[in-house]
C-alpha atoms as a PDB file:
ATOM      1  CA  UNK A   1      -2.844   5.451  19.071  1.00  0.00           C
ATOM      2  CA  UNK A   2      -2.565   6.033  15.789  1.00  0.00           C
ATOM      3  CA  UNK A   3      -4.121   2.868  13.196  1.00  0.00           C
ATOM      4  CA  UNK A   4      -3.054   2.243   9.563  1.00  0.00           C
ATOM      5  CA  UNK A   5      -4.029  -0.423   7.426  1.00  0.00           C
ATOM      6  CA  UNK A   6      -1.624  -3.444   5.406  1.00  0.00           C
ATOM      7  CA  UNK A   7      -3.303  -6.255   3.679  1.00  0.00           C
ATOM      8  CA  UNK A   8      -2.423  -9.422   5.073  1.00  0.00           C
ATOM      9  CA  UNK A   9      -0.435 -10.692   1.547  1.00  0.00           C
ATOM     10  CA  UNK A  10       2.087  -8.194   3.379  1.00  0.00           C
ATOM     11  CA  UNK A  11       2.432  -9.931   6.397  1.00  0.00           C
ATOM     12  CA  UNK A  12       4.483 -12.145   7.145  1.00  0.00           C
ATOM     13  CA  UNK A  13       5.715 -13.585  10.747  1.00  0.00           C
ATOM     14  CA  UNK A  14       6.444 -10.533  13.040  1.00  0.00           C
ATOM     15  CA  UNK A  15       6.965  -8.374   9.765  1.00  0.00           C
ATOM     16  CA  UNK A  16       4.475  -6.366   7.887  1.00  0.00           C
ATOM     17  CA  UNK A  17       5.688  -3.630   5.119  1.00  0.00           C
ATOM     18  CA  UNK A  18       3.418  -1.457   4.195  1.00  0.00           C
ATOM     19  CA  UNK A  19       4.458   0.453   0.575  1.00  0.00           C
ATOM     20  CA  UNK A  20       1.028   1.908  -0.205  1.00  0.00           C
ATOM     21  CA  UNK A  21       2.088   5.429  -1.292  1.00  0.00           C
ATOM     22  CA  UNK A  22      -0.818   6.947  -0.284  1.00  0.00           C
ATOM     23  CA  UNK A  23      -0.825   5.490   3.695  1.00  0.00           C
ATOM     24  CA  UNK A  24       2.932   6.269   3.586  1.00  0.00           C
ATOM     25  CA  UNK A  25       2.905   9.527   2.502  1.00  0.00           C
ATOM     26  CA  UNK A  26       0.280  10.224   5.696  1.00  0.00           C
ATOM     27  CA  UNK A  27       2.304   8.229   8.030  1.00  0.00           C
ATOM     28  CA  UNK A  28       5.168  10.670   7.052  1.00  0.00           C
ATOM     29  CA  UNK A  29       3.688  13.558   6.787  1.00  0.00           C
ATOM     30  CA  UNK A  30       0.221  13.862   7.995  1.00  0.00           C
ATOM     31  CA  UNK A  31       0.895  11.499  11.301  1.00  0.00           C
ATOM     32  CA  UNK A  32       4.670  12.236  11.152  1.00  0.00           C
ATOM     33  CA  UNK A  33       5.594   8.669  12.729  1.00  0.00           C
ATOM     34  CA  UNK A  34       8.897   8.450  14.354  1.00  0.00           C
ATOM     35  CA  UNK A  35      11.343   5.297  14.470  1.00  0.00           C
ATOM     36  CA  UNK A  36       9.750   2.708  17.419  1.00  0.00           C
ATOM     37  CA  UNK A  37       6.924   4.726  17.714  1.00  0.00           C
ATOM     38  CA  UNK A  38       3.866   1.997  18.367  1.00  0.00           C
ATOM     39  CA  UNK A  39       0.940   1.800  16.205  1.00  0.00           C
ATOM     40  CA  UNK A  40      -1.999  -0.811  15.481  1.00  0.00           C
ATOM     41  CA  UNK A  41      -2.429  -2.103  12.065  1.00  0.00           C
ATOM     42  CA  UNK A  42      -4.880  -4.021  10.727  1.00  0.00           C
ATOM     43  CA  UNK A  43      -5.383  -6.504   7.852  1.00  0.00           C
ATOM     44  CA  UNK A  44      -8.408  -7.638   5.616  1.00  0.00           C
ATOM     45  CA  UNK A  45      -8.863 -11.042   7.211  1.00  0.00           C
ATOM     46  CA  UNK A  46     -10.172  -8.721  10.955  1.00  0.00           C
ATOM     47  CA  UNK A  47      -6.936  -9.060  12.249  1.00  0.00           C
ATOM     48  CA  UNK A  48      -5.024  -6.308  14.314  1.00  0.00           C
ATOM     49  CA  UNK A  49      -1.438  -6.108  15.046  1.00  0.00           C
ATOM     50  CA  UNK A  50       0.128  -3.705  17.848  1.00  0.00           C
ATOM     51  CA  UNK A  51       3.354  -2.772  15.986  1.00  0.00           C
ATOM     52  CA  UNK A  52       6.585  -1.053  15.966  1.00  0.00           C
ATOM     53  CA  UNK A  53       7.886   1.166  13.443  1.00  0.00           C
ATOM     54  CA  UNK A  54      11.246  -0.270  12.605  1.00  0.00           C
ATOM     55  CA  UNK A  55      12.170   1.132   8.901  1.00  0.00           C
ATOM     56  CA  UNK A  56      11.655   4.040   6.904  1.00  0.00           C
ATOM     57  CA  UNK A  57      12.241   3.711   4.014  1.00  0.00           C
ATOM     58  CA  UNK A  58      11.291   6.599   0.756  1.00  0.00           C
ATOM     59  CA  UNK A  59       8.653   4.273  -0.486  1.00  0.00           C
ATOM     60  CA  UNK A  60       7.755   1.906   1.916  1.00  0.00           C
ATOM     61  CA  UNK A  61       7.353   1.206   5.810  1.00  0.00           C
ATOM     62  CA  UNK A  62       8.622  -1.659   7.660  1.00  0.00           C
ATOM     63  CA  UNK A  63       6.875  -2.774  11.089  1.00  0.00           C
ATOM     64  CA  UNK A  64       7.798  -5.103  14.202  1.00  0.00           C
ATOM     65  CA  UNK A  65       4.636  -6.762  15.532  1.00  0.00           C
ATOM     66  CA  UNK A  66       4.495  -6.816  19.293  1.00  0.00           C
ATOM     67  CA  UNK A  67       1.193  -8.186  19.144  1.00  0.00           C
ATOM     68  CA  UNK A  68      -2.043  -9.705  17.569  1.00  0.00           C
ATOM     69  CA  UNK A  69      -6.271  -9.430  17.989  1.00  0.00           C
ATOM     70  CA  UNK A  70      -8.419 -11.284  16.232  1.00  0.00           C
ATOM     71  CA  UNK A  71     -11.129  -9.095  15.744  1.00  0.00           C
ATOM     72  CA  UNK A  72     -14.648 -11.402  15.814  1.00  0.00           C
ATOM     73  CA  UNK A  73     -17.827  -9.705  14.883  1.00  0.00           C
ATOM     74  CA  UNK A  74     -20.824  -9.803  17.332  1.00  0.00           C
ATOM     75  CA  UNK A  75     -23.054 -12.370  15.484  1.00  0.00           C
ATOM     76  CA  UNK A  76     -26.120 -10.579  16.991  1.00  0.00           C
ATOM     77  CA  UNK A  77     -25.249  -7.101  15.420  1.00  0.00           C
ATOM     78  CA  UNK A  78     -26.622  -6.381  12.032  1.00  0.00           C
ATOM     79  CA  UNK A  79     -25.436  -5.572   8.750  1.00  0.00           C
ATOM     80  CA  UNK A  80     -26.027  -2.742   6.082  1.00  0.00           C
ATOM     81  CA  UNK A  81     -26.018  -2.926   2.221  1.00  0.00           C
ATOM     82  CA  UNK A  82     -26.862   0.157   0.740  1.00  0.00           C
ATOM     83  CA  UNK A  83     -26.705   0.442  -3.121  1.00  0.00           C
ATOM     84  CA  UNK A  84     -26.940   3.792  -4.076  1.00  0.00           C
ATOM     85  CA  UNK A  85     -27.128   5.295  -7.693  1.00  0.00           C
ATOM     86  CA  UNK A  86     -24.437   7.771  -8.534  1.00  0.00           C
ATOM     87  CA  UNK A  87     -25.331  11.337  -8.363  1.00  0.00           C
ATOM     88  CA  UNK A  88     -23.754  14.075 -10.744  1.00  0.00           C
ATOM     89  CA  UNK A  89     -20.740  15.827  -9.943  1.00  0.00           C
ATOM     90  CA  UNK A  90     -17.934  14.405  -7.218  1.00  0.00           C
ATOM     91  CA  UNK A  91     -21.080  13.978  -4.482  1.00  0.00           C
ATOM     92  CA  UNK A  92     -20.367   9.817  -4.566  1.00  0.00           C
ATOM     93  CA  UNK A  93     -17.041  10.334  -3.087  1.00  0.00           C
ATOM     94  CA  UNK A  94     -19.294  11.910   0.227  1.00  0.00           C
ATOM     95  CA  UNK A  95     -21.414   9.311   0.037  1.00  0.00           C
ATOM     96  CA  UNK A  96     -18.858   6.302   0.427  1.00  0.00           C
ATOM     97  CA  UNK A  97     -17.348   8.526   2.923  1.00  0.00           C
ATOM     98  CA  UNK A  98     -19.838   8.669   5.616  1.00  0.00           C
ATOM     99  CA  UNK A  99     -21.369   5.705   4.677  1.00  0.00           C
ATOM    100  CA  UNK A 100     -18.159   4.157   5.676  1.00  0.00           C
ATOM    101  CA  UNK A 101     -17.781   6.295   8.805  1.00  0.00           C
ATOM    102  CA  UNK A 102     -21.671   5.107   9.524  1.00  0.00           C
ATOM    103  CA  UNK A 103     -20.683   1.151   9.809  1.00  0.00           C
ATOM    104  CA  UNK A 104     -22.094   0.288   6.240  1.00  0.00           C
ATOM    105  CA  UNK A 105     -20.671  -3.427   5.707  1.00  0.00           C
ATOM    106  CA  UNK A 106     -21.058  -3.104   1.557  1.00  0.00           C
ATOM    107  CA  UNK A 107     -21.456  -0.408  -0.670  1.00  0.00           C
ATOM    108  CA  UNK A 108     -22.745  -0.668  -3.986  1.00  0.00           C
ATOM    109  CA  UNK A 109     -22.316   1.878  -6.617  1.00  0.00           C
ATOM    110  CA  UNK A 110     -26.082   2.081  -8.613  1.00  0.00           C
ATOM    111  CA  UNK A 111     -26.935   2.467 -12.166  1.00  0.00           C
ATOM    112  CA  UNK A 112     -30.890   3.098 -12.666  1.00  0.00           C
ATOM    113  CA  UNK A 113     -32.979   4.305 -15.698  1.00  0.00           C
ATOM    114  CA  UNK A 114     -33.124   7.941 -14.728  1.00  0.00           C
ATOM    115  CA  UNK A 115     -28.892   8.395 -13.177  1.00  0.00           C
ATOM    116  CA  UNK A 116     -27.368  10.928 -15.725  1.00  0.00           C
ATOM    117  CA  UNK A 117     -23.669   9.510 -14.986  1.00  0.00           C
ATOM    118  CA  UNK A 118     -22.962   6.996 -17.555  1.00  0.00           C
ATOM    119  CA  UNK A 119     -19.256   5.731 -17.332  1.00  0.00           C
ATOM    120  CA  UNK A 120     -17.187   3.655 -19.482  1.00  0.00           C
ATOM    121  CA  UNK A 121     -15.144   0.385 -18.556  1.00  0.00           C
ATOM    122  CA  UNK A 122     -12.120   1.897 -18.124  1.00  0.00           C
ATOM    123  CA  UNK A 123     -13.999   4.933 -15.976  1.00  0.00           C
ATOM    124  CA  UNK A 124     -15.365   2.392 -14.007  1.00  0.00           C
ATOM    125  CA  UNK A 125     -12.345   0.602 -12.907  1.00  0.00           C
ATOM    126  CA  UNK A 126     -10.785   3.929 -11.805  1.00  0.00           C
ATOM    127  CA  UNK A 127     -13.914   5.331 -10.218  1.00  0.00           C
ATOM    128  CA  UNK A 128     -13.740   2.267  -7.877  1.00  0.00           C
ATOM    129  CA  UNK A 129     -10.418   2.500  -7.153  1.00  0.00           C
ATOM    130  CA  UNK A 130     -10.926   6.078  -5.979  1.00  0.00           C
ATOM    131  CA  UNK A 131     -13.905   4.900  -3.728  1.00  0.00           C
ATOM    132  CA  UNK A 132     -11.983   2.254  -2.184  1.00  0.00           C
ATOM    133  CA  UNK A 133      -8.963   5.013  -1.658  1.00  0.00           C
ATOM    134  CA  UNK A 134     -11.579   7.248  -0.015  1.00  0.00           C
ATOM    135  CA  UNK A 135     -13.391   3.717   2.164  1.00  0.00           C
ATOM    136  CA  UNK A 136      -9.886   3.058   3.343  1.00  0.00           C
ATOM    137  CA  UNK A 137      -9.398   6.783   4.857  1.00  0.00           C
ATOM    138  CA  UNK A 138     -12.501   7.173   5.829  1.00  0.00           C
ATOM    139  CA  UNK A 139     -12.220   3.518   7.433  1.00  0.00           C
ATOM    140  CA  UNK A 140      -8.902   4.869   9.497  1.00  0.00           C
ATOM    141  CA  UNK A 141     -10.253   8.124  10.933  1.00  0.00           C
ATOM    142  CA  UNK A 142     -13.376   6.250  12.359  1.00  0.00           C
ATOM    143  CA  UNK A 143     -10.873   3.358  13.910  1.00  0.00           C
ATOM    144  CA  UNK A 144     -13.320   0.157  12.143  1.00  0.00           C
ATOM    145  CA  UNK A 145     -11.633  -2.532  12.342  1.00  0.00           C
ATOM    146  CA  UNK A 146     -12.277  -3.875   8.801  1.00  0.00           C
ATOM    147  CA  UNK A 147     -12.790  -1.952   5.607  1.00  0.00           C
ATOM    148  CA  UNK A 148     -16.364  -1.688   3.785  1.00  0.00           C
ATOM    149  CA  UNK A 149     -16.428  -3.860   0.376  1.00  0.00           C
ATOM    150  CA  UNK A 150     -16.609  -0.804  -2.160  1.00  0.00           C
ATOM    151  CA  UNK A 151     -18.240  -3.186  -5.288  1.00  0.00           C
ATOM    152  CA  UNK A 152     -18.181  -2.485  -8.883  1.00  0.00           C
ATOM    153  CA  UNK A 153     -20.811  -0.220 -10.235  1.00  0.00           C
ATOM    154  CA  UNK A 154     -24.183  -2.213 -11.009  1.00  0.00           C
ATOM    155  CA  UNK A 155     -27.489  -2.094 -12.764  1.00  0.00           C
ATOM    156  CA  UNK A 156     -30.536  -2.132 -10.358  1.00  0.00           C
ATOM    157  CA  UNK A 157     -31.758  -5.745 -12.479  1.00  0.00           C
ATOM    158  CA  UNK A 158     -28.066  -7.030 -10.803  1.00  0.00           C
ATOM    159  CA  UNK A 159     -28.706  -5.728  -7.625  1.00  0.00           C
ATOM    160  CA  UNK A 160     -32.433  -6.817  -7.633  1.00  0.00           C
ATOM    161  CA  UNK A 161     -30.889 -10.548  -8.706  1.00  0.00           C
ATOM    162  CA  UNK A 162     -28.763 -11.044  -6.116  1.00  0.00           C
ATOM    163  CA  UNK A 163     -31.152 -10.078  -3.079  1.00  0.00           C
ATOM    164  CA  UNK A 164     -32.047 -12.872  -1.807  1.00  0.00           C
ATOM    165  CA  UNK A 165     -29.745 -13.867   1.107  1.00  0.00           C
ATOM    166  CA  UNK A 166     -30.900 -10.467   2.720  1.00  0.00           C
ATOM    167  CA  UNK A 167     -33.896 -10.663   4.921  1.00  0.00           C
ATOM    168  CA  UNK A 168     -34.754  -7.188   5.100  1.00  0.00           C
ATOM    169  CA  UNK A 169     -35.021  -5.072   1.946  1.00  0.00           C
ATOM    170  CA  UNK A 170     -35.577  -1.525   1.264  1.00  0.00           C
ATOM    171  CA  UNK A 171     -36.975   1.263  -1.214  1.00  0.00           C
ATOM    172  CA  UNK A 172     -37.285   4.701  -0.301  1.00  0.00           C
ATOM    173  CA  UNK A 173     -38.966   6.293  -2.676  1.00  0.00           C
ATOM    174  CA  UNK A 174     -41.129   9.263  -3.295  1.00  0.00           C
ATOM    175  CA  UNK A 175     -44.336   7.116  -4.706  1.00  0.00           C
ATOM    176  CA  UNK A 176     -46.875   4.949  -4.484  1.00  0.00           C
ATOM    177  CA  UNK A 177     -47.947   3.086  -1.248  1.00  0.00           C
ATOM    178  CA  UNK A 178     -45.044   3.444   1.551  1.00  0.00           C
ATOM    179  CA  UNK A 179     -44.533   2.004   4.706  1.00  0.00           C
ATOM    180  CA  UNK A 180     -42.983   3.921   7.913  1.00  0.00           C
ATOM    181  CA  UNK A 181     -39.474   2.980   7.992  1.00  0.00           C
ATOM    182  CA  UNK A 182     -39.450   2.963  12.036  1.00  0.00           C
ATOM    183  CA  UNK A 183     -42.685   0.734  12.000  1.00  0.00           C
ATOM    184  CA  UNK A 184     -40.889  -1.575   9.264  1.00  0.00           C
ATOM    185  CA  UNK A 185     -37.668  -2.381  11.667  1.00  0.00           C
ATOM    186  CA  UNK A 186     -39.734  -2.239  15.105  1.00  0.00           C
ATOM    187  CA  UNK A 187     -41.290  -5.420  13.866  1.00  0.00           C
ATOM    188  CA  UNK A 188     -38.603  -6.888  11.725  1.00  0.00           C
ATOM    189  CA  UNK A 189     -35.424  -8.717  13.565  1.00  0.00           C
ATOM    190  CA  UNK A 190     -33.694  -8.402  10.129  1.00  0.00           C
ATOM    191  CA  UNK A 191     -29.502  -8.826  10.763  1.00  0.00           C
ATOM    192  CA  UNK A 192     -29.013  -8.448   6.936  1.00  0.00           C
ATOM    193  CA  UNK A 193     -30.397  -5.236   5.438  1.00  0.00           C
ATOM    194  CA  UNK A 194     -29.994  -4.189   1.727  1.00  0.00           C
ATOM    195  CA  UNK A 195     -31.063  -0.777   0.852  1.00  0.00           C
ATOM    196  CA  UNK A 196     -31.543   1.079  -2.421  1.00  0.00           C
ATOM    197  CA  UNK A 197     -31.402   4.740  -2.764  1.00  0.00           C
ATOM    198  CA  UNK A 198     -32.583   5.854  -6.208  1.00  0.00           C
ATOM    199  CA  UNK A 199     -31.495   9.248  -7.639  1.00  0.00           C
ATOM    200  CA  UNK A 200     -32.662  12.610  -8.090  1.00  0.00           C
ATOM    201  CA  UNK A 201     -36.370  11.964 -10.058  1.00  0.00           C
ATOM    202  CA  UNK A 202     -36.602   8.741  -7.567  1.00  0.00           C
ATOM    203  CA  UNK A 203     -37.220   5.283  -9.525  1.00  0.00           C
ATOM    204  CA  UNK A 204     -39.156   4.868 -12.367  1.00  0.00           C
ATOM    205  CA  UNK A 205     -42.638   2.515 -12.018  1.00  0.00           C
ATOM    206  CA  UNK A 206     -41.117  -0.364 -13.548  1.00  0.00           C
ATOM    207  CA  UNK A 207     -37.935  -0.047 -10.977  1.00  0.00           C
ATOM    208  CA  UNK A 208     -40.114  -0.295  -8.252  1.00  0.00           C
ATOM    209  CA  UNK A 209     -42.770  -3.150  -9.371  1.00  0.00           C
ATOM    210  CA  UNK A 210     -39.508  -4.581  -9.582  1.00  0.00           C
ATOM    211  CA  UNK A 211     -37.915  -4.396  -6.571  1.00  0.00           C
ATOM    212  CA  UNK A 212     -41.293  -5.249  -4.915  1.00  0.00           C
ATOM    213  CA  UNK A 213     -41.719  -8.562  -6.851  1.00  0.00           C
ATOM    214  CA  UNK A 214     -37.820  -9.075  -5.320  1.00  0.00           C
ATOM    215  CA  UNK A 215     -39.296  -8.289  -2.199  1.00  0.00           C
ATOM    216  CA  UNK A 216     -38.311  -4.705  -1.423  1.00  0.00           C
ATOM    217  CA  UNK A 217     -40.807  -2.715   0.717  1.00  0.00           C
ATOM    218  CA  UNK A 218     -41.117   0.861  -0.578  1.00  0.00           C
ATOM    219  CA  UNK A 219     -40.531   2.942   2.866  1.00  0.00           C
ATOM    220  CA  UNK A 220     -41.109   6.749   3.169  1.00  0.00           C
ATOM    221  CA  UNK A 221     -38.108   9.026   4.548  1.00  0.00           C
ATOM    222  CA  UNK A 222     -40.721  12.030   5.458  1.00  0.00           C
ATOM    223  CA  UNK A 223     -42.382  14.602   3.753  1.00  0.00           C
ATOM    224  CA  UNK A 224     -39.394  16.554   2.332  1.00  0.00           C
ATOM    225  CA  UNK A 225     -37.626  14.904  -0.993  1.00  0.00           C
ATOM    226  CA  UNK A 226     -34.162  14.370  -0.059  1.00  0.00           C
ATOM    227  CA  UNK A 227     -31.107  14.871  -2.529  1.00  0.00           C
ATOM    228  CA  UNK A 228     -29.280  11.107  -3.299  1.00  0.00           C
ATOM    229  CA  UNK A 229     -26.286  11.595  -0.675  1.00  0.00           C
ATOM    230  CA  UNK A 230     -28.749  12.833   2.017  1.00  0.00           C
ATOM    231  CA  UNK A 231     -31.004  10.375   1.496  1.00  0.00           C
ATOM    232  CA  UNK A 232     -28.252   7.747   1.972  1.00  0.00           C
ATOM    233  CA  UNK A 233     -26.787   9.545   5.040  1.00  0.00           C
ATOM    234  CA  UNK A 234     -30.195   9.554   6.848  1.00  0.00           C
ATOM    235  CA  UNK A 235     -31.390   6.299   6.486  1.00  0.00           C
ATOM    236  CA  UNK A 236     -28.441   4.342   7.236  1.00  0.00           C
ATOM    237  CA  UNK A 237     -27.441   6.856  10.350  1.00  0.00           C
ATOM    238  CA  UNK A 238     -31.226   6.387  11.064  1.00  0.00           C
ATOM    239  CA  UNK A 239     -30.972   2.811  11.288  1.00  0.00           C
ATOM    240  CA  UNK A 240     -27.998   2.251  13.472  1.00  0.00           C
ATOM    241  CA  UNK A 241     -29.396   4.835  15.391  1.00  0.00           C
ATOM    242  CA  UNK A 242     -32.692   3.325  15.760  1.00  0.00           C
ATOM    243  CA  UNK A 243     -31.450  -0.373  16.130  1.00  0.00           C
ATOM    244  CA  UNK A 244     -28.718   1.139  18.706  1.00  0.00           C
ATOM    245  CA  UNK A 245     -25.470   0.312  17.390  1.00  0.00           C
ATOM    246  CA  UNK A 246     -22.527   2.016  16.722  1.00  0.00           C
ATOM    247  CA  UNK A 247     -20.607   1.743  13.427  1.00  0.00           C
ATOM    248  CA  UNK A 248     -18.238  -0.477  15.099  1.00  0.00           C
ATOM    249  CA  UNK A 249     -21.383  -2.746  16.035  1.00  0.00           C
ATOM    250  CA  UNK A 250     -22.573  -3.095  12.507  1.00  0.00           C
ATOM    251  CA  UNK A 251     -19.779  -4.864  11.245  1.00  0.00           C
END
């Protein structure tokens, strides 16, 4: 069955409209929904709504609900923070992507000392907007049944400051004393993992005495130095894998 996604300010008794251009334009044309055809929505408050296409409209959809789920996350499954700083080119847009499709609760868009892309305030805001566009999507074709938080774009020092409710915390990084990431979790019952993943030429020293004295561990992902998205890919898909969830567990 096919899922699309309405924020709840849009619902309202057994009515939910959803005008987002984008989502209607692939319910028309991508999905190619038909009048009563059945569908599940769901909301940002983790609620899901079995639903009946009642109106099309040019610029907006109007739904029946036929039913409602509340959606409550397994307290005993953990849940992944990875800040990553943004590589050159469009290569962030792949990164939110799988991370999404990989069950990452938050996603935080990384400025360091050595990341080449520098945006402006105004680049920023539409940057994000573009993530959260891509978190959405990527969100629907893995059926999650809530949407990764896509934050602004921060400096490491604002990451590093606002740490502290996580009780496992992570550094990959190419030097220096590391510890085995496998060892690290098989003796660490962490349910709130943060992750960094520096860019290409890895942290600088003072980035990483850093992070320790905020009580990062510097791990090692192997032998081979990774580029930014891969190394973001492998250690959250290495995680979930290791700590047996799925993406829909993580959450």
């Amino acid at each position: 069955m096919h899922r699309l996604y309405c924020p709840s300010q849009n619902i309202s008794d057994n009515k939910i409209i959803i005008d987002n251009k984008d989502q209607v334009h692939h319910a028309k044309n991508v999905l190619r929904l038909k009048l009563n055809e059945e569908v599940v929505i769901f909301d940002d408050e983790g609620n899901e709504y079995r639903s009946i296409l009642d109106k099309l409209l040019p610029k907006s959809m109007i739904f029946q609900v036929k039913g409602k789920e509340k959606f409550i996350p397994n307290p005993s499954k953990i849940k992944i923070t990875v800040a990553c700083a943004i590589p050159k080119d469009s290569r962030m847009d792949e990164i939110i992507d799988k991370l999404t499709q990989l069950g990452a609760q938050r996603i935080i868009p990384l400025e360091t000392e050595r990341v080449i892309v520098k945006l402006n305030k105004h680049k920023r805001i539409l940057r994000q907007e573009r993530w959260k566009k891509i978190a959405l999507n990527a969100s629907l074709q893995s059926q999650r049944n809530t949407l990764p938080v896509v934050e602004p774009i921060k400096n490491i020092k604002e990451v590093l400051s606002e740490s502290s409710d996580y009780d496992l915390k992570l550094i990959p990084t190419l030097a220096g004393e590391r510890e085995n990431l496998k060892d690290i979790l098989a003796i660490n019952k962490a349910k709130n993992i943060l992750i960094i993943i520096g860019p290409e030429g890895d942290f600088t020293s003072e980035e990483i005495n850093l992070a320790k004295k905020a009580g990062f561990i510097p791990v090692s992902l192997g032998d081979l130095v990774l580029r930014v998205e891969t190394a973001a890919i492998a250690v959250t898909s290495f995680i979930g894998l290791y700590l047996d969830c799925t993406p829909q567990d993580l959450i």
